[in-house]
Structures are given as structure tokens and as C-alpha cells.
N, C-alpha and C. Protein backbone atom coordinates (compact mmCIF):
# COMPACT_ATOMS: atom_id res chain seq x y z
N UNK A 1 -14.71 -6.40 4.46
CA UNK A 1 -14.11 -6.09 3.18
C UNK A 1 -12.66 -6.57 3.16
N UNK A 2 -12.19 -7.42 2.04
CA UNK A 2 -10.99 -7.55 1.96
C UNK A 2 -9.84 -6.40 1.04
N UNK A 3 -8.62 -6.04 1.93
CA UNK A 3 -7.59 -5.55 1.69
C UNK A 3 -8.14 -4.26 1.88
N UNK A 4 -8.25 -4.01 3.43
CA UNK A 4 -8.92 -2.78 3.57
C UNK A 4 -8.94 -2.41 5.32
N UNK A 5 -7.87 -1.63 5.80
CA UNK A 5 -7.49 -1.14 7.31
C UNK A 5 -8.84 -0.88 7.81
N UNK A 6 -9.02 -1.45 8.86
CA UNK A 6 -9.99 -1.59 9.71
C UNK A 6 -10.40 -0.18 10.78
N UNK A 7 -8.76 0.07 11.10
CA UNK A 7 -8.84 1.53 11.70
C UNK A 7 -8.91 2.80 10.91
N UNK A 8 -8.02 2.98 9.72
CA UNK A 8 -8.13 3.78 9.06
C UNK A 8 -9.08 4.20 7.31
N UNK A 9 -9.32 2.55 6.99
CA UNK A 9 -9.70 2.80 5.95
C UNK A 9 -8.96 2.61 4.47
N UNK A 10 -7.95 2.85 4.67
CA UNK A 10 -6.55 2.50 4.04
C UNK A 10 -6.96 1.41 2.46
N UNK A 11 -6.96 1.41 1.64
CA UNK A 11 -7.38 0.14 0.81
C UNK A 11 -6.30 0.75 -0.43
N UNK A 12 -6.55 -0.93 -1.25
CA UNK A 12 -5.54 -0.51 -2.99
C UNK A 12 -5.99 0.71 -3.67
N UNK A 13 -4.86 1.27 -3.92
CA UNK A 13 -4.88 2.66 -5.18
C UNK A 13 -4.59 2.20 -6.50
N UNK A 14 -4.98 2.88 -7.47
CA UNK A 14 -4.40 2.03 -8.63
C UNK A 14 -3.42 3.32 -9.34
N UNK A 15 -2.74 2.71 -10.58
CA UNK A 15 -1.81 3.29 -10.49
C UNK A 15 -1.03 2.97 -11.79
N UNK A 16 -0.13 3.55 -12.70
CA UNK A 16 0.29 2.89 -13.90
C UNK A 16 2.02 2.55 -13.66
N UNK A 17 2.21 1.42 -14.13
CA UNK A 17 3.53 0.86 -14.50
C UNK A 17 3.79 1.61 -16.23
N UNK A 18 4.97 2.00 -16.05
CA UNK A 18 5.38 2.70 -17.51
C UNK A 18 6.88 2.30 -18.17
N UNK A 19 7.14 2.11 -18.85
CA UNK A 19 8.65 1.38 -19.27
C UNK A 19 8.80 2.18 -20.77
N UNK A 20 9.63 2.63 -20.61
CA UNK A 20 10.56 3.81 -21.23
C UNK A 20 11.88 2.82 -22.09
N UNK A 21 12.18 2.98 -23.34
CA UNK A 21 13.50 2.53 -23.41
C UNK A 21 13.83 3.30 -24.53
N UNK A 22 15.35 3.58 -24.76
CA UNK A 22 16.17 4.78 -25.24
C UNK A 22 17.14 5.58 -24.84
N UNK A 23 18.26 6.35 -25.15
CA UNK A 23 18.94 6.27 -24.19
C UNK A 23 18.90 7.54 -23.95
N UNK A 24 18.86 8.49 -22.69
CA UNK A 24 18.81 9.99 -22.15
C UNK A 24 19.15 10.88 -22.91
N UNK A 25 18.85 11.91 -23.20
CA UNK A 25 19.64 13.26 -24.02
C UNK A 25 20.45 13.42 -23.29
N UNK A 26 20.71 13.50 -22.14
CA UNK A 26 22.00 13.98 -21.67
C UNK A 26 23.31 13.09 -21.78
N UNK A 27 23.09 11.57 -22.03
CA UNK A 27 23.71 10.77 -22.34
C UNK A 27 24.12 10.44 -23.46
N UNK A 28 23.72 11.55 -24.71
CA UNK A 28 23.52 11.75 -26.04
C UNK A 28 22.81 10.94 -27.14
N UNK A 29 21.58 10.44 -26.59
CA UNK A 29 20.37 9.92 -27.13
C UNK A 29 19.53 10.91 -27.63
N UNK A 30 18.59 10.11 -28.27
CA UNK A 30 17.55 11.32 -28.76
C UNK A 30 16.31 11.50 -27.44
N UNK A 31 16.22 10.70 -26.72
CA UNK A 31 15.83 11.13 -25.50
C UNK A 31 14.86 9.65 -24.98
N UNK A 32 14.30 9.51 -24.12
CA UNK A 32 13.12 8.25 -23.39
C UNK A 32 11.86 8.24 -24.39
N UNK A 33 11.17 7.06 -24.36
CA UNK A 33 10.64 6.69 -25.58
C UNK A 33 9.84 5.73 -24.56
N UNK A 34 8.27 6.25 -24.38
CA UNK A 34 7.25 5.67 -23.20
C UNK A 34 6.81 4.14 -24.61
N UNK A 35 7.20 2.83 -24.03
CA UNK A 35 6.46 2.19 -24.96
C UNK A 35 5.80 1.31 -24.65
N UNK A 36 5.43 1.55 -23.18
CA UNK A 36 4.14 0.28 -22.72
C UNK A 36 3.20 1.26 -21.52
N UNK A 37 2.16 1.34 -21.17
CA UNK A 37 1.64 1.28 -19.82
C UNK A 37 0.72 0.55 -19.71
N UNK A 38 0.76 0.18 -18.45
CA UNK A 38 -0.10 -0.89 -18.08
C UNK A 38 -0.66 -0.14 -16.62
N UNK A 39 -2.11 -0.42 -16.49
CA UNK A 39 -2.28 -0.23 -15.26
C UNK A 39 -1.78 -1.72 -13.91
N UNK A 40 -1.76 -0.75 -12.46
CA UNK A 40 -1.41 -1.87 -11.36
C UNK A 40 -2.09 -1.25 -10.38
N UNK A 41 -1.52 -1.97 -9.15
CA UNK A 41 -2.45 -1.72 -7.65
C UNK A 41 -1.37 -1.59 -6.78
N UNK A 42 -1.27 -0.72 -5.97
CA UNK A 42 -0.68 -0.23 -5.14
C UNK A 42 -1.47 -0.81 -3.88
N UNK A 43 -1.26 -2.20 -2.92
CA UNK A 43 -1.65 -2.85 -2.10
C UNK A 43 -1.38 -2.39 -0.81
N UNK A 44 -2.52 -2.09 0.75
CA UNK A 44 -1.44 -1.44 1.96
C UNK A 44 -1.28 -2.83 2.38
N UNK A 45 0.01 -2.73 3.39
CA UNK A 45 0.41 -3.50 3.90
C UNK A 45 -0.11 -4.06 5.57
N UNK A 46 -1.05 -4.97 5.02
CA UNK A 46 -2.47 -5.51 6.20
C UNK A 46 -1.55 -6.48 6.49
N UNK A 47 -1.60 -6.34 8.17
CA UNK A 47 -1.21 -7.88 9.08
C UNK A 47 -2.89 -7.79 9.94
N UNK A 48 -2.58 -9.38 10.33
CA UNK A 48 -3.79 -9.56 11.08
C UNK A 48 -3.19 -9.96 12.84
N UNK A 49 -4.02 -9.01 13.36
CA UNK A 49 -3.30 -8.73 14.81
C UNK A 49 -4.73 -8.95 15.63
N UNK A 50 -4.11 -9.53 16.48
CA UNK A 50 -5.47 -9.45 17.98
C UNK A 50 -5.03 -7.82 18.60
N UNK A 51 -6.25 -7.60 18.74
CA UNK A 51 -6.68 -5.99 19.23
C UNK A 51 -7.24 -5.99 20.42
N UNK A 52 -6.57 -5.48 21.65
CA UNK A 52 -7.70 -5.26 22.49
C UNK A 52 -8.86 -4.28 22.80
N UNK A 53 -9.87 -4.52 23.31
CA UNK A 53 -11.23 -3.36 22.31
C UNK A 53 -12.03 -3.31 24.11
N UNK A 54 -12.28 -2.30 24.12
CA UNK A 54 -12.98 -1.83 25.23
C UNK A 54 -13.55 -2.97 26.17
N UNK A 55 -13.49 -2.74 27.37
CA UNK A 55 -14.33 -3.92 27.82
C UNK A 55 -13.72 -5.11 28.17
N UNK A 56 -12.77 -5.37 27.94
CA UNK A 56 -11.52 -6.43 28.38
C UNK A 56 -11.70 -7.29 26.95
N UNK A 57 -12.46 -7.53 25.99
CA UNK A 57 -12.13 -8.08 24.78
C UNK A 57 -11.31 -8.10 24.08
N UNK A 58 -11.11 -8.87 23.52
CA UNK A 58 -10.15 -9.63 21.90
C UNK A 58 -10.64 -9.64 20.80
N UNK A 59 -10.47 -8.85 20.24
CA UNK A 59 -10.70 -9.48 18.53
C UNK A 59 -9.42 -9.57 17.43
N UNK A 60 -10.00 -9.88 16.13
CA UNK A 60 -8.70 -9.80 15.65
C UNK A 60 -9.20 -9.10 14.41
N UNK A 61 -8.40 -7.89 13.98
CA UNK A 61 -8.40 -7.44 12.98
C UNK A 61 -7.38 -7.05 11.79
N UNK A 62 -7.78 -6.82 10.70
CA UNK A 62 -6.91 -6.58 9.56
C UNK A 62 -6.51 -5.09 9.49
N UNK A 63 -5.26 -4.69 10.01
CA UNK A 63 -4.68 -3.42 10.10
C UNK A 63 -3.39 -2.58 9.40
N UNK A 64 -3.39 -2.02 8.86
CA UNK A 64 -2.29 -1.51 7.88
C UNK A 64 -0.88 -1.41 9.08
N UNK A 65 0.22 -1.79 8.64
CA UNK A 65 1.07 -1.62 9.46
C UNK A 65 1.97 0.27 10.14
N UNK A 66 1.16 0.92 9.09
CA UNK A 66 1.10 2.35 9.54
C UNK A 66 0.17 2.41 11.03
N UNK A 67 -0.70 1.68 11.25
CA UNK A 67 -1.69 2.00 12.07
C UNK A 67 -0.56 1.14 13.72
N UNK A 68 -0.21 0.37 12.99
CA UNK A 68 0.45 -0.64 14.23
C UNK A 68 1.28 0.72 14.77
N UNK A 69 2.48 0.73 13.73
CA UNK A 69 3.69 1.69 13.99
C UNK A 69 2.97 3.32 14.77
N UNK A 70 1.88 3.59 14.85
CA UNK A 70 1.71 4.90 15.06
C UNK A 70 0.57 4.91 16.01
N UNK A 71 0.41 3.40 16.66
CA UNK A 71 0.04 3.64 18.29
C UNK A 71 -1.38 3.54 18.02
N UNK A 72 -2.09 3.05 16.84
CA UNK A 72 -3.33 3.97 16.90
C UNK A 72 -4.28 2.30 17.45
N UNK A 73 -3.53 1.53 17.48
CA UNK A 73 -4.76 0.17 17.96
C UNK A 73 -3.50 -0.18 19.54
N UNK A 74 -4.63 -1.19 20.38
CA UNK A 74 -3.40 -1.52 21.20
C UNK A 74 -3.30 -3.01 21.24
N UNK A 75 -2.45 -3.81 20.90
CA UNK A 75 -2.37 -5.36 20.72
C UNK A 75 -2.27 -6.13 22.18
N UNK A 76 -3.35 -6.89 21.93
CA UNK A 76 -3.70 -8.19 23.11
C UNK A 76 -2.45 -8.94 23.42
């Protein structure tokens, strides 16, 4: 599967972009004024790393860089 942590599972969330324009009530506007949403994707951040895997093997897999940083694969 593409864009999708191999160890954890990890894949895109989706998610809305929103753009507001007007100027704050506290800034003495009449207040924010929502005038677009659009949906988007919130992408994890996959590098592709050689893994070493039981057995004295190599492979290479697609891993979220949370998984690197937190020990959970060990690199060849």
C-alpha cells in the first residue's frame, strides 16, 4: 500500500483547510467571516530505509519517521 507505515500503520487523515477574512472583534471588527472550506490530506512523513529483520536479512521498507525517531525498527 502506498503512503502507509509499515510498522505502525500510520496513513493520510483528511482534514479541512478554512480561510476566514474580517477583522477580530477585539480589534474592533464585526468579527471572522469563514468564506471558503475546502477539504485536504494530512500526509505521514514516510522515508524509505533498509531494515534489518530477523535472521540476518535486509529489506527495505516505507516507515513514518516517528517510527525511526522512537527505536521501533533497527536500520541495516
Amino acid at each position: 500500500m502506498a503512503r502507509v507505515c509499515e510498522v505502525c500503520g500510520k496513513g493520510p487523515v483528511t482534514g479541512n483547510r478554512i480561510v476566514r477574512h474580517g477583522l477580530k472583534k477585539c480589534k474592533g471588527g464585526i468579527g471572522l467571516h469563514t468564506t471558503g472550506i475546502t477539504r485536504r490530506r494530512f500526509l505521514p512523513n514516510l522515508q524509505r530505509v533498509r531494515v534489518a529483520v530477523e535472521g540476518g536479512g535486509v529489506v527495505r521498507c516505507n516507515v513514518c519517521a516517528a517510527c525511526i525517531k522512537g527505536d521501533r525498527i533497527v536500520k541495516a
